[in-house]
PDBML (XML) file of the C-alpha atoms, coordinates in Angstrom:
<?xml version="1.0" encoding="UTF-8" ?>
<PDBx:datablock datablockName="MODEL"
   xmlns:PDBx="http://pdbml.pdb.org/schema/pdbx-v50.xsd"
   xmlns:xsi="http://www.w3.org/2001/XMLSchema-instance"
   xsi:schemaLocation="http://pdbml.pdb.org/schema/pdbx-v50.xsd pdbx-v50.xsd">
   <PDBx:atom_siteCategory>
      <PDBx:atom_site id="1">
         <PDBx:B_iso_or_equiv>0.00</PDBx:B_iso_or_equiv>
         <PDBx:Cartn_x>20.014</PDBx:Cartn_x>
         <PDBx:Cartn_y>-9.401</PDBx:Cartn_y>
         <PDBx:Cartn_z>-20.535</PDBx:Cartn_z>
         <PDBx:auth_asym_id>A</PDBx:auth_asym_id>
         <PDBx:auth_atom_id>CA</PDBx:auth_atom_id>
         <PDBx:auth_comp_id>UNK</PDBx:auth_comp_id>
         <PDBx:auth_seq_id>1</PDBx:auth_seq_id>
         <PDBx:group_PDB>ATOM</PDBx:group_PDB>
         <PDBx:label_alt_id xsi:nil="true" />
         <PDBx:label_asym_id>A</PDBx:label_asym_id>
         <PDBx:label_atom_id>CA</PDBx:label_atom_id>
         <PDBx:label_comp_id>UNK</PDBx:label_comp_id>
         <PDBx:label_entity_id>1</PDBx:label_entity_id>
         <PDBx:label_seq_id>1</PDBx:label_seq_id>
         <PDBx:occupancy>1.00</PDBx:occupancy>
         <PDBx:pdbx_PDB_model_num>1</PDBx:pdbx_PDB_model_num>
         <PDBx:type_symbol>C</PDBx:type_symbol>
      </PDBx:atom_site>
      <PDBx:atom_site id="2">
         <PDBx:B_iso_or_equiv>0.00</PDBx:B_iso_or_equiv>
         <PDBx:Cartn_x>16.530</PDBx:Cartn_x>
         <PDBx:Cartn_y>-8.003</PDBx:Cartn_y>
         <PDBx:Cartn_z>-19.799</PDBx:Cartn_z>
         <PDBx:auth_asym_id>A</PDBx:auth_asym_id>
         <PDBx:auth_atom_id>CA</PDBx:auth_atom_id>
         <PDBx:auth_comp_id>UNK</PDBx:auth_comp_id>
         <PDBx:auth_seq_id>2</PDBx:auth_seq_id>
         <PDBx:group_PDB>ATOM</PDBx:group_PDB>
         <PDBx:label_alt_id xsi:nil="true" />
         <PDBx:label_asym_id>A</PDBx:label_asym_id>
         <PDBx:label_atom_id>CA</PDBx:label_atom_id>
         <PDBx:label_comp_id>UNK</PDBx:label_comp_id>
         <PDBx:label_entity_id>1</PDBx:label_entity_id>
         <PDBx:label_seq_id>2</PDBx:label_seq_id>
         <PDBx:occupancy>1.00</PDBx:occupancy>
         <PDBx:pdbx_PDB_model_num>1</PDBx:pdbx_PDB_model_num>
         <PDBx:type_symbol>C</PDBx:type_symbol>
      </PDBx:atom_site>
      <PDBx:atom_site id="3">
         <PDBx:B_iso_or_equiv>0.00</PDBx:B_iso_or_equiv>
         <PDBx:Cartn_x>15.223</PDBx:Cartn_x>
         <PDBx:Cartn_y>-9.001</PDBx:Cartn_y>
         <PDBx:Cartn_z>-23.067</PDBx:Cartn_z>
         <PDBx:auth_asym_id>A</PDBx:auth_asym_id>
         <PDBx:auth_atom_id>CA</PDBx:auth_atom_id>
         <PDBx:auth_comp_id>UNK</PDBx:auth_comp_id>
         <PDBx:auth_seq_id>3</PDBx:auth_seq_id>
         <PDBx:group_PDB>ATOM</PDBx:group_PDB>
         <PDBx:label_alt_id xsi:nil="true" />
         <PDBx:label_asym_id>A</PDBx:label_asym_id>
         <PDBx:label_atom_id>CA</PDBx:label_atom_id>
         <PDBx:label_comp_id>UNK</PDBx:label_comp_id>
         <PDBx:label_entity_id>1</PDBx:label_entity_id>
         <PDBx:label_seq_id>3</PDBx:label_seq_id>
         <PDBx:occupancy>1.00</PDBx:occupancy>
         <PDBx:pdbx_PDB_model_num>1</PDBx:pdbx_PDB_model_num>
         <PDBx:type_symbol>C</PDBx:type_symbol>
      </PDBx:atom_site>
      <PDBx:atom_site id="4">
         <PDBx:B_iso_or_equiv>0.00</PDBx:B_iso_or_equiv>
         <PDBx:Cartn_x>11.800</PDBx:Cartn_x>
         <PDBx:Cartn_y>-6.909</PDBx:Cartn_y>
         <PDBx:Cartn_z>-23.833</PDBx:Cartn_z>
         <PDBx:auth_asym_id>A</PDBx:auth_asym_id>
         <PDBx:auth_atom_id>CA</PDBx:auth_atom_id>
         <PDBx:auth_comp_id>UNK</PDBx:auth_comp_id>
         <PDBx:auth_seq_id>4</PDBx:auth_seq_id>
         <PDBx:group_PDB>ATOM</PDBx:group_PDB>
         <PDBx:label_alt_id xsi:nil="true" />
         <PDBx:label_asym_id>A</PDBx:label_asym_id>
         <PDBx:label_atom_id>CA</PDBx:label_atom_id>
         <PDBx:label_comp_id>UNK</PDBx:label_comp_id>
         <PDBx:label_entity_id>1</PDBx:label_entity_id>
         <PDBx:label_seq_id>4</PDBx:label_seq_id>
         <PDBx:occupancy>1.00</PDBx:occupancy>
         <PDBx:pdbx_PDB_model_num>1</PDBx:pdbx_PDB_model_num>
         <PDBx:type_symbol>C</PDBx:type_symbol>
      </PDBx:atom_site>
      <PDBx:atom_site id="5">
         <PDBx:B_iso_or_equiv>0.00</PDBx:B_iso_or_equiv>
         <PDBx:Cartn_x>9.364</PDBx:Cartn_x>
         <PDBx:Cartn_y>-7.743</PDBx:Cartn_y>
         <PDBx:Cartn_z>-26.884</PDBx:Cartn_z>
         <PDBx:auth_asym_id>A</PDBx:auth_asym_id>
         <PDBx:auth_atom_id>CA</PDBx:auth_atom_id>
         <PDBx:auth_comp_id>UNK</PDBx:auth_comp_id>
         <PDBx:auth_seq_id>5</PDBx:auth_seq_id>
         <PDBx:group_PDB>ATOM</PDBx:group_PDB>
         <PDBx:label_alt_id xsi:nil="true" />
         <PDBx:label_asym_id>A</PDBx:label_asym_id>
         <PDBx:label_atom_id>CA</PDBx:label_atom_id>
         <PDBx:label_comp_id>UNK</PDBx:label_comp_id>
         <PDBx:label_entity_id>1</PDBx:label_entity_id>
         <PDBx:label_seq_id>5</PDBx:label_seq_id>
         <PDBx:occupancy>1.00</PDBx:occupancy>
         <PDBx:pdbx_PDB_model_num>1</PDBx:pdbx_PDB_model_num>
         <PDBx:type_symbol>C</PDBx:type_symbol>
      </PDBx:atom_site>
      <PDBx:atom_site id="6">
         <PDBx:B_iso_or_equiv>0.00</PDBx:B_iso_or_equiv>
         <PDBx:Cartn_x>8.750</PDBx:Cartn_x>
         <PDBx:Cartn_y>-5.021</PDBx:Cartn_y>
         <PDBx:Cartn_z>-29.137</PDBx:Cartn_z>
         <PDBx:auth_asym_id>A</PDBx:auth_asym_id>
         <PDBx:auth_atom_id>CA</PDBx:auth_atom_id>
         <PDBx:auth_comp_id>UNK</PDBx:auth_comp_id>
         <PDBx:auth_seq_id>6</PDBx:auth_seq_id>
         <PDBx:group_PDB>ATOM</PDBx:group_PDB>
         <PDBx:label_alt_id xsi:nil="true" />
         <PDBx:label_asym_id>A</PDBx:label_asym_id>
         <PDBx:label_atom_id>CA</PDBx:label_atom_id>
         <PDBx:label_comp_id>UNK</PDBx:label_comp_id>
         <PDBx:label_entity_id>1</PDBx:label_entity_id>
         <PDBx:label_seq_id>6</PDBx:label_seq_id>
         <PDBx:occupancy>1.00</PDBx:occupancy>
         <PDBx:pdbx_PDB_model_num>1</PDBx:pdbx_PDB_model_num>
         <PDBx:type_symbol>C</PDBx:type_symbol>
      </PDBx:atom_site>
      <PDBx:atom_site id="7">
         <PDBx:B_iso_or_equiv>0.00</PDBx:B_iso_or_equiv>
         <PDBx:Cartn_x>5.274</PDBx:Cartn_x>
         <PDBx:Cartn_y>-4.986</PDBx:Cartn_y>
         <PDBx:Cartn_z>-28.398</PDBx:Cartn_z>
         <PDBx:auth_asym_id>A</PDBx:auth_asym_id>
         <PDBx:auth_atom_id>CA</PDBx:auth_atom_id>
         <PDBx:auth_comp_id>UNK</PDBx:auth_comp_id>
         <PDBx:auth_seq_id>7</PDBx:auth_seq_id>
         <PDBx:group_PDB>ATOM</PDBx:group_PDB>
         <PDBx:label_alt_id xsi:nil="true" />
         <PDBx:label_asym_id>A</PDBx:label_asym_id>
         <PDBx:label_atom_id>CA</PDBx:label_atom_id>
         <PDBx:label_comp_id>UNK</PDBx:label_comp_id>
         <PDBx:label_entity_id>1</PDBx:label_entity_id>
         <PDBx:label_seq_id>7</PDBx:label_seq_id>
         <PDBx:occupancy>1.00</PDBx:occupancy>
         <PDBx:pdbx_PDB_model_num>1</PDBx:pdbx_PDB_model_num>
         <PDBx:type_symbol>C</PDBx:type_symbol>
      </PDBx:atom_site>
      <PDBx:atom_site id="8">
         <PDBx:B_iso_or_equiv>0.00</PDBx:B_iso_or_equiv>
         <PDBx:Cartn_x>5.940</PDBx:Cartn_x>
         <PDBx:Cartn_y>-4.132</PDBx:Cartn_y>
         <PDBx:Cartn_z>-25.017</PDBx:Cartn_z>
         <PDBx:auth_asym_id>A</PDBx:auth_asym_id>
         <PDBx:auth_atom_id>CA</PDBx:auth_atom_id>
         <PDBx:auth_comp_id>UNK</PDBx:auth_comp_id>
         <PDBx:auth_seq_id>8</PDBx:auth_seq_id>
         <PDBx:group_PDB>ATOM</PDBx:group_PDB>
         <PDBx:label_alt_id xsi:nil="true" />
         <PDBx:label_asym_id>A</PDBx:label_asym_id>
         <PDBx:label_atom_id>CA</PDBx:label_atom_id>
         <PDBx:label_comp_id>UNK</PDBx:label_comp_id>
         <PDBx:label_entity_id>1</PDBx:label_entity_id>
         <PDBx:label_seq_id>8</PDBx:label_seq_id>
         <PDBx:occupancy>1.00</PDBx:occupancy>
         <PDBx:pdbx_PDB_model_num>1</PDBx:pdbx_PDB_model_num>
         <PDBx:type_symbol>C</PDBx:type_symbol>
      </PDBx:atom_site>
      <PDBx:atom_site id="9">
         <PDBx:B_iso_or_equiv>0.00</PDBx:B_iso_or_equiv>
         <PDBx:Cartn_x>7.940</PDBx:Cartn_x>
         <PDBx:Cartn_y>-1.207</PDBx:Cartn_y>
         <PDBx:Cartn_z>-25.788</PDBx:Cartn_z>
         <PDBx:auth_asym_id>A</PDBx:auth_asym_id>
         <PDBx:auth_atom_id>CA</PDBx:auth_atom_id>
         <PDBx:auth_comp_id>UNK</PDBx:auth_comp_id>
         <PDBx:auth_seq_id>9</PDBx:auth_seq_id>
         <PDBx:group_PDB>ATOM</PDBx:group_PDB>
         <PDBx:label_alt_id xsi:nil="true" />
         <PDBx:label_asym_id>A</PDBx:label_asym_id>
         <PDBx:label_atom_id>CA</PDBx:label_atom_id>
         <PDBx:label_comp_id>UNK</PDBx:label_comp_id>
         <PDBx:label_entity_id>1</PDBx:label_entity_id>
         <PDBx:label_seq_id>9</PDBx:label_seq_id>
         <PDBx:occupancy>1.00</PDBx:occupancy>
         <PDBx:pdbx_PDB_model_num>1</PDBx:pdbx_PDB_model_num>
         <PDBx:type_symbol>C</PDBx:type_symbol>
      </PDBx:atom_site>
      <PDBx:atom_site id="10">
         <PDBx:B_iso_or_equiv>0.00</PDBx:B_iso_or_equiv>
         <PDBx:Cartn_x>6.116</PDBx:Cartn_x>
         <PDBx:Cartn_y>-0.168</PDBx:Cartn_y>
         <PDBx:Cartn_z>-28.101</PDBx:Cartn_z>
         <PDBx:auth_asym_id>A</PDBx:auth_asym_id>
         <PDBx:auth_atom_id>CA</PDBx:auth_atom_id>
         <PDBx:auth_comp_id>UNK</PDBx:auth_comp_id>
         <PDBx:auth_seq_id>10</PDBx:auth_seq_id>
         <PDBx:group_PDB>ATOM</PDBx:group_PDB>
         <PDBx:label_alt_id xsi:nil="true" />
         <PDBx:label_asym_id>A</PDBx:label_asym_id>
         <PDBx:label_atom_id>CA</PDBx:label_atom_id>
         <PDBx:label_comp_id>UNK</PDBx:label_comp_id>
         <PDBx:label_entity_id>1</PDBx:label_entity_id>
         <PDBx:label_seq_id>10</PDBx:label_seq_id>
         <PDBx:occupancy>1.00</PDBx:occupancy>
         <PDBx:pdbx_PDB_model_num>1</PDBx:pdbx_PDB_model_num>
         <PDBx:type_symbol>C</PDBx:type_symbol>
      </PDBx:atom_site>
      <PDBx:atom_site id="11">
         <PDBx:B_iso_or_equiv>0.00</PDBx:B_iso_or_equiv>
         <PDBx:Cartn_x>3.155</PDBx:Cartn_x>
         <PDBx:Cartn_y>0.206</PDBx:Cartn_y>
         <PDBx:Cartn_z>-25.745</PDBx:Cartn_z>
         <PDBx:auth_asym_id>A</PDBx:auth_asym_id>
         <PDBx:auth_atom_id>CA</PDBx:auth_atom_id>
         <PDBx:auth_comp_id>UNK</PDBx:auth_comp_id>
         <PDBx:auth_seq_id>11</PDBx:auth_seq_id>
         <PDBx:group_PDB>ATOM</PDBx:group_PDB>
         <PDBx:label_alt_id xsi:nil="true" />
         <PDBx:label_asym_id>A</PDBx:label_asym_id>
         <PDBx:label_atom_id>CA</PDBx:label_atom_id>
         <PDBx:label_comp_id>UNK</PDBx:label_comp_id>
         <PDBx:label_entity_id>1</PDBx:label_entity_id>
         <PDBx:label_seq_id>11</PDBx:label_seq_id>
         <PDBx:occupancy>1.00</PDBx:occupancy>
         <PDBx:pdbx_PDB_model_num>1</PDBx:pdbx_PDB_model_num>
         <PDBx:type_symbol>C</PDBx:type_symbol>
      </PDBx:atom_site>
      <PDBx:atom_site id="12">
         <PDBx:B_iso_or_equiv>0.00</PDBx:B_iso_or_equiv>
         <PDBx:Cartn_x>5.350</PDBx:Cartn_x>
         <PDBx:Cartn_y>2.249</PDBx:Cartn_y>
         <PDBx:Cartn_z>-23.370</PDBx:Cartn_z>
         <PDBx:auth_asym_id>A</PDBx:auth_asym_id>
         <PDBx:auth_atom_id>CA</PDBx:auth_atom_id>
         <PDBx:auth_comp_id>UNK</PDBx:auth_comp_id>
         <PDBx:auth_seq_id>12</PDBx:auth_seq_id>
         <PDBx:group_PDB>ATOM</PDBx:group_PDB>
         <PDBx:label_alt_id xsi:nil="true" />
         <PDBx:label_asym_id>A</PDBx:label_asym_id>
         <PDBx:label_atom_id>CA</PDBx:label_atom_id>
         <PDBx:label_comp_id>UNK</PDBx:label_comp_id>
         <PDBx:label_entity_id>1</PDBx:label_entity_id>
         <PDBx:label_seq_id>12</PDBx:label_seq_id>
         <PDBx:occupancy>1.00</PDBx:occupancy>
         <PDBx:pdbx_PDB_model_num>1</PDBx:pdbx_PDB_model_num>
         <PDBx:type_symbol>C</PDBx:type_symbol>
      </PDBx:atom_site>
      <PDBx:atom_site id="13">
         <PDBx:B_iso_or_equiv>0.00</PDBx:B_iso_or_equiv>
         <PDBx:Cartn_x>7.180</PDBx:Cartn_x>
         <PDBx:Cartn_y>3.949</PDBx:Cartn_y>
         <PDBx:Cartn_z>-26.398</PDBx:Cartn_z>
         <PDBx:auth_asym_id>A</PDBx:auth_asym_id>
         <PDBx:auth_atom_id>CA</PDBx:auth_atom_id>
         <PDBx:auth_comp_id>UNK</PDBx:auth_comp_id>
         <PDBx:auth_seq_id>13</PDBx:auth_seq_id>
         <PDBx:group_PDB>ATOM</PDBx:group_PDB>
         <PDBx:label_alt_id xsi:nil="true" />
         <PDBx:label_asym_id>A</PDBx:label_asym_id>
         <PDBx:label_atom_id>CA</PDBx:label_atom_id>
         <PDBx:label_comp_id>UNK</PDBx:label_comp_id>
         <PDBx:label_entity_id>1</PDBx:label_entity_id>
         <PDBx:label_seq_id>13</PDBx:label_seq_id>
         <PDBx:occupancy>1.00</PDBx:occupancy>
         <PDBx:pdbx_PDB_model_num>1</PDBx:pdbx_PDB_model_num>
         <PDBx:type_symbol>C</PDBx:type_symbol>
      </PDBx:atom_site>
      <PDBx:atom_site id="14">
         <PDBx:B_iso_or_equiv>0.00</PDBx:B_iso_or_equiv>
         <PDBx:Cartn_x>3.455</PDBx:Cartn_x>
         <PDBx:Cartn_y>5.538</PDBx:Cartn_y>
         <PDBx:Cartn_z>-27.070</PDBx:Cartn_z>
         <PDBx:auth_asym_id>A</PDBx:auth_asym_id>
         <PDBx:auth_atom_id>CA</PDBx:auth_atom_id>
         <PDBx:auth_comp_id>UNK</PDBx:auth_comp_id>
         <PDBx:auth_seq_id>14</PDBx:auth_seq_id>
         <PDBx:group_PDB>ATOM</PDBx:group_PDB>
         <PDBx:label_alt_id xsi:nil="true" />
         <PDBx:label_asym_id>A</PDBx:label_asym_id>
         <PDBx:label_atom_id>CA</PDBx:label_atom_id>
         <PDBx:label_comp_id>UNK</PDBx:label_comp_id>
         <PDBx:label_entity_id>1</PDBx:label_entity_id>
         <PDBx:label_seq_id>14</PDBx:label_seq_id>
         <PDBx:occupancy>1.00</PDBx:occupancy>
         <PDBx:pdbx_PDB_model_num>1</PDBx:pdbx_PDB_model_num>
         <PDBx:type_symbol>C</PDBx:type_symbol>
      </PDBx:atom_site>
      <PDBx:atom_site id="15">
         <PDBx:B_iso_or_equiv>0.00</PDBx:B_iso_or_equiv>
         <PDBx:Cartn_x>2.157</PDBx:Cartn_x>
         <PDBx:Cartn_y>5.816</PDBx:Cartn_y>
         <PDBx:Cartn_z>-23.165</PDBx:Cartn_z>
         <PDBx:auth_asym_id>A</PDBx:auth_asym_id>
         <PDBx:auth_atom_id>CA</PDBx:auth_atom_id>
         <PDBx:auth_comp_id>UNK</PDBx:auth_comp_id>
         <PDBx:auth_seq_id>15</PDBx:auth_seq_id>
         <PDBx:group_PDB>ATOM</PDBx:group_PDB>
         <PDBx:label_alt_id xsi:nil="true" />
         <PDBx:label_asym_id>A</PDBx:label_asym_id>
         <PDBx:label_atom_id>CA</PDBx:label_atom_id>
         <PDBx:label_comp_id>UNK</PDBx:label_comp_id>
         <PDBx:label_entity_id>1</PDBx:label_entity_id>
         <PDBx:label_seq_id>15</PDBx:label_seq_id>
         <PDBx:occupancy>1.00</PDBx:occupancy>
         <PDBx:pdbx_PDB_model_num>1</PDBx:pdbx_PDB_model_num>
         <PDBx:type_symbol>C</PDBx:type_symbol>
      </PDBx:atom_site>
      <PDBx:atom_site id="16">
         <PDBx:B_iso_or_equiv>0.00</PDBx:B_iso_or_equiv>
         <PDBx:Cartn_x>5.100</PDBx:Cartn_x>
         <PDBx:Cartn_y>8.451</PDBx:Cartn_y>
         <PDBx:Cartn_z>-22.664</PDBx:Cartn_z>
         <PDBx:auth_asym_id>A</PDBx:auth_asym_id>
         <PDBx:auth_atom_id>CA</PDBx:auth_atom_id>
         <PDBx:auth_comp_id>UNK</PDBx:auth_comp_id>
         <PDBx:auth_seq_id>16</PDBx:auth_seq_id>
         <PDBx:group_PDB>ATOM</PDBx:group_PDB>
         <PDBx:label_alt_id xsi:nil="true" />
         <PDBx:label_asym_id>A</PDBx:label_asym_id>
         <PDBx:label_atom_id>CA</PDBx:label_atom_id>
         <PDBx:label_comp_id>UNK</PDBx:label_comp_id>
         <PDBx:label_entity_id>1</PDBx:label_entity_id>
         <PDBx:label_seq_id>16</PDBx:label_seq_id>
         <PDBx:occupancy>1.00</PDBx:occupancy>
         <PDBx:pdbx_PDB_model_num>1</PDBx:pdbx_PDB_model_num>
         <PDBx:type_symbol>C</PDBx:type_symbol>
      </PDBx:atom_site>
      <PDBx:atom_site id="17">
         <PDBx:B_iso_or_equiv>0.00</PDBx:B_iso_or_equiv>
         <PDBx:Cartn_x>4.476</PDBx:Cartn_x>
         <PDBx:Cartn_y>10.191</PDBx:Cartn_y>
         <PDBx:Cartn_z>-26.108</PDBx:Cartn_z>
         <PDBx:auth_asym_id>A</PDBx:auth_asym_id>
         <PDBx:auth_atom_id>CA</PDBx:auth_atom_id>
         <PDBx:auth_comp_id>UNK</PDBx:auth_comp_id>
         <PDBx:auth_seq_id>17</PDBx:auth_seq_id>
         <PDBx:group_PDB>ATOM</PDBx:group_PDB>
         <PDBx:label_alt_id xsi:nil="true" />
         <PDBx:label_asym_id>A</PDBx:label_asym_id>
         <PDBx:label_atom_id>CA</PDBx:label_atom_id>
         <PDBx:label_comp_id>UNK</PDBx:label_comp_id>
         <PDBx:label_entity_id>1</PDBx:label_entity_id>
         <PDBx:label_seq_id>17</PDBx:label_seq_id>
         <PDBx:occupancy>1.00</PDBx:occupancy>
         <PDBx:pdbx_PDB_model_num>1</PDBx:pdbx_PDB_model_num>
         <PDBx:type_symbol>C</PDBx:type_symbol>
      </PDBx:atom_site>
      <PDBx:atom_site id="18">
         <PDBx:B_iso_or_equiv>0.00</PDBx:B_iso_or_equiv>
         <PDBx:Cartn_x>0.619</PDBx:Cartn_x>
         <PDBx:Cartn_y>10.905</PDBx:Cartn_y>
         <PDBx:Cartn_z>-24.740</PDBx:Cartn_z>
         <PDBx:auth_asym_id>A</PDBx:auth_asym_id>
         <PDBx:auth_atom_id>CA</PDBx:auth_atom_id>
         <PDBx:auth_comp_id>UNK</PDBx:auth_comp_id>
         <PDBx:auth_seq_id>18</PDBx:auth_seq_id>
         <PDBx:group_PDB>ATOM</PDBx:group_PDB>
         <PDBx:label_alt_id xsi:nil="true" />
         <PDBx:label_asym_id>A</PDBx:label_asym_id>
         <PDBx:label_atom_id>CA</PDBx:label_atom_id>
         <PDBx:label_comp_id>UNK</PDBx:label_comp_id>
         <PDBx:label_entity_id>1</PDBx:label_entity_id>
         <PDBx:label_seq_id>18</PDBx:label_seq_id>
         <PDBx:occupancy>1.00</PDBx:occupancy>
         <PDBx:pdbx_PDB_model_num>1</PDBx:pdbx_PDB_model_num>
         <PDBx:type_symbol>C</PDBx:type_symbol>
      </PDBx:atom_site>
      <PDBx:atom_site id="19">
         <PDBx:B_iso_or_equiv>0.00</PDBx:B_iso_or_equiv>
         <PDBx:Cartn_x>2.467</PDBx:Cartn_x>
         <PDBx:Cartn_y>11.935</PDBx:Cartn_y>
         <PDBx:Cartn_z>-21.427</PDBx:Cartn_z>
         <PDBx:auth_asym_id>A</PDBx:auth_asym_id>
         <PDBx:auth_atom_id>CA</PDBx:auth_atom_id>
         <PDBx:auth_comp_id>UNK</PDBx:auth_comp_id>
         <PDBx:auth_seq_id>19</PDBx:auth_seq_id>
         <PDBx:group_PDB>ATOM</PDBx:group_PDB>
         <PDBx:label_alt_id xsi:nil="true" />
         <PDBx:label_asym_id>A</PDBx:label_asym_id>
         <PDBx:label_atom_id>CA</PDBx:label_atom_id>
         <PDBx:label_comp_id>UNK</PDBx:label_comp_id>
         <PDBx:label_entity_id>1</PDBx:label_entity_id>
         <PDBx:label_seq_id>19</PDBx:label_seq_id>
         <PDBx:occupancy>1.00</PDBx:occupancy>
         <PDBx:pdbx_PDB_model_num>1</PDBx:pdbx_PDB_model_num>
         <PDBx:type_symbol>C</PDBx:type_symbol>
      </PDBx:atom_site>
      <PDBx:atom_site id="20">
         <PDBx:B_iso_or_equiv>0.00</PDBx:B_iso_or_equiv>
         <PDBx:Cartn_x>4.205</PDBx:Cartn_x>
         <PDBx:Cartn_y>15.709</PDBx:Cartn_y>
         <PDBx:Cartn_z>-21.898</PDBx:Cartn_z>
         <PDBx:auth_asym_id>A</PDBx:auth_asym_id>
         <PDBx:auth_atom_id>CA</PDBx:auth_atom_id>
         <PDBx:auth_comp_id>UNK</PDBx:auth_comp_id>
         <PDBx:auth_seq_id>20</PDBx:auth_seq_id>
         <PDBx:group_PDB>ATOM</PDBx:group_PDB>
         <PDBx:label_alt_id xsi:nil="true" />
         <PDBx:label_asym_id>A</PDBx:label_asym_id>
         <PDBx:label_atom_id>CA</PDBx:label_atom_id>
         <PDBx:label_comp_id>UNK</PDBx:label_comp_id>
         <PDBx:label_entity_id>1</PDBx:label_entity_id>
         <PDBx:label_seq_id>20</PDBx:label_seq_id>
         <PDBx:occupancy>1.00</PDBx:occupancy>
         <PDBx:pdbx_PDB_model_num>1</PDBx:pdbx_PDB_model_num>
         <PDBx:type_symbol>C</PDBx:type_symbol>
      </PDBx:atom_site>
      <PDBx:atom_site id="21">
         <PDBx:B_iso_or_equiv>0.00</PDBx:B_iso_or_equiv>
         <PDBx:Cartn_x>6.653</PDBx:Cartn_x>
         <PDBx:Cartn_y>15.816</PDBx:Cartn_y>
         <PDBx:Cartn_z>-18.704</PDBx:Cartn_z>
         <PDBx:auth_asym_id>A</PDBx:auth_asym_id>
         <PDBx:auth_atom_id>CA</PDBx:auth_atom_id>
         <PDBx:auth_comp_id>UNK</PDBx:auth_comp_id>
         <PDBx:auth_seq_id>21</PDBx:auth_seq_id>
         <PDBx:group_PDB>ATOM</PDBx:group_PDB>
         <PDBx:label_alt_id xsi:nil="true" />
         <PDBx:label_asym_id>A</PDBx:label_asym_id>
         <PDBx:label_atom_id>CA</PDBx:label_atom_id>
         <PDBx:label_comp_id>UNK</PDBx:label_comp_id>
         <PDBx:label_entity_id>1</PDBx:label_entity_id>
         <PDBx:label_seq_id>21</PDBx:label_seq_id>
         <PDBx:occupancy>1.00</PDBx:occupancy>
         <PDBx:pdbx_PDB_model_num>1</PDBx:pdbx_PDB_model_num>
         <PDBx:type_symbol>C</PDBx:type_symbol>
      </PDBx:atom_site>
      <PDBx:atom_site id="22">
         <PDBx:B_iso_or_equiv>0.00</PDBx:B_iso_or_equiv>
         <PDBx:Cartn_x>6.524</PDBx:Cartn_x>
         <PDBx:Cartn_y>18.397</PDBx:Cartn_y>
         <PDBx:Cartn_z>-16.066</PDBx:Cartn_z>
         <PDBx:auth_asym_id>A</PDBx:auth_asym_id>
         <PDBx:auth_atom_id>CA</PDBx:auth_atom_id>
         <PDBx:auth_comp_id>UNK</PDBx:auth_comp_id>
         <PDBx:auth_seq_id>22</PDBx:auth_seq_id>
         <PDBx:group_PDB>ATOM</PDBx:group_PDB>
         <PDBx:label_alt_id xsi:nil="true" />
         <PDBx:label_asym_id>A</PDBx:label_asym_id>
         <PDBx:label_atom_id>CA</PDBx:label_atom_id>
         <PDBx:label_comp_id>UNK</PDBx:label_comp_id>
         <PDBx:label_entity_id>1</PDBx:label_entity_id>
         <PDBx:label_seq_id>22</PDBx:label_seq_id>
         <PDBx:occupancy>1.00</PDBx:occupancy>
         <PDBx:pdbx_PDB_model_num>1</PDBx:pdbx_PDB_model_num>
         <PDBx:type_symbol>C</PDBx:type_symbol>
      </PDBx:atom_site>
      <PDBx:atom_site id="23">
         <PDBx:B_iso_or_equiv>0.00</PDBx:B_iso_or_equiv>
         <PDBx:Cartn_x>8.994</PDBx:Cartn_x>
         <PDBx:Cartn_y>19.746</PDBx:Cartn_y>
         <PDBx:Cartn_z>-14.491</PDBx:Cartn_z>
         <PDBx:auth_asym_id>A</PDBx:auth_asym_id>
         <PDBx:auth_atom_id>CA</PDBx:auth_atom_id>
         <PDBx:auth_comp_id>UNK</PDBx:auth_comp_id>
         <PDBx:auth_seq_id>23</PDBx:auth_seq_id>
         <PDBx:group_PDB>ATOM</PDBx:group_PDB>
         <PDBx:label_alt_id xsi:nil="true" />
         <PDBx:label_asym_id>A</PDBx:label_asym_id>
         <PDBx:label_atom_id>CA</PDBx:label_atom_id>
         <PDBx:label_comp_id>UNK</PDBx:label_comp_id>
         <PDBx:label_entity_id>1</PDBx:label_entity_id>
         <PDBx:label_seq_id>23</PDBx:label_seq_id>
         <PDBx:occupancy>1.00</PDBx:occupancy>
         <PDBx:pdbx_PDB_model_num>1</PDBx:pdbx_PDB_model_num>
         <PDBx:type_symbol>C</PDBx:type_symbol>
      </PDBx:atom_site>
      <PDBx:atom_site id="24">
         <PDBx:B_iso_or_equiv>0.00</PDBx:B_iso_or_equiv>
         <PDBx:Cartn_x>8.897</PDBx:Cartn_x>
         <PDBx:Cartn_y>18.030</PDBx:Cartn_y>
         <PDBx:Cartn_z>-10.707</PDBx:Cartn_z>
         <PDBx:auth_asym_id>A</PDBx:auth_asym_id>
         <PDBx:auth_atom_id>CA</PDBx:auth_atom_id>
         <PDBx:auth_comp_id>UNK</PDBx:auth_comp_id>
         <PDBx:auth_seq_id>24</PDBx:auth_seq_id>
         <PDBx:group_PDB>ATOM</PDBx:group_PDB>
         <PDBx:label_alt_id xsi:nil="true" />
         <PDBx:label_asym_id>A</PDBx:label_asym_id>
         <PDBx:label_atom_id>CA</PDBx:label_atom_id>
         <PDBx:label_comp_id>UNK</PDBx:label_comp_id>
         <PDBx:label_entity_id>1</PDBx:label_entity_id>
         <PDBx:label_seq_id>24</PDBx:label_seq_id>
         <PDBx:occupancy>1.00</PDBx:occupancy>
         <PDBx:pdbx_PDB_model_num>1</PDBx:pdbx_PDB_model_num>
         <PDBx:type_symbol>C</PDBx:type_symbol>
      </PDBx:atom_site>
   </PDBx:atom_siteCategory>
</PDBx:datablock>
């Protein structure tokens, strides 16, 4: 399993909530 800490996601949880996609 590719275990991940919940500190980590939530640092990339908020990094894509500050980045609105667009479309490519």
């Amino acid at each position: 399993r590719d275990f991940t800490y919940i500190d980590d996601i939530v640092e990339g949880v908020i990094r894509v909530c500050d980045r609105t996609p667009t479309p490519n």
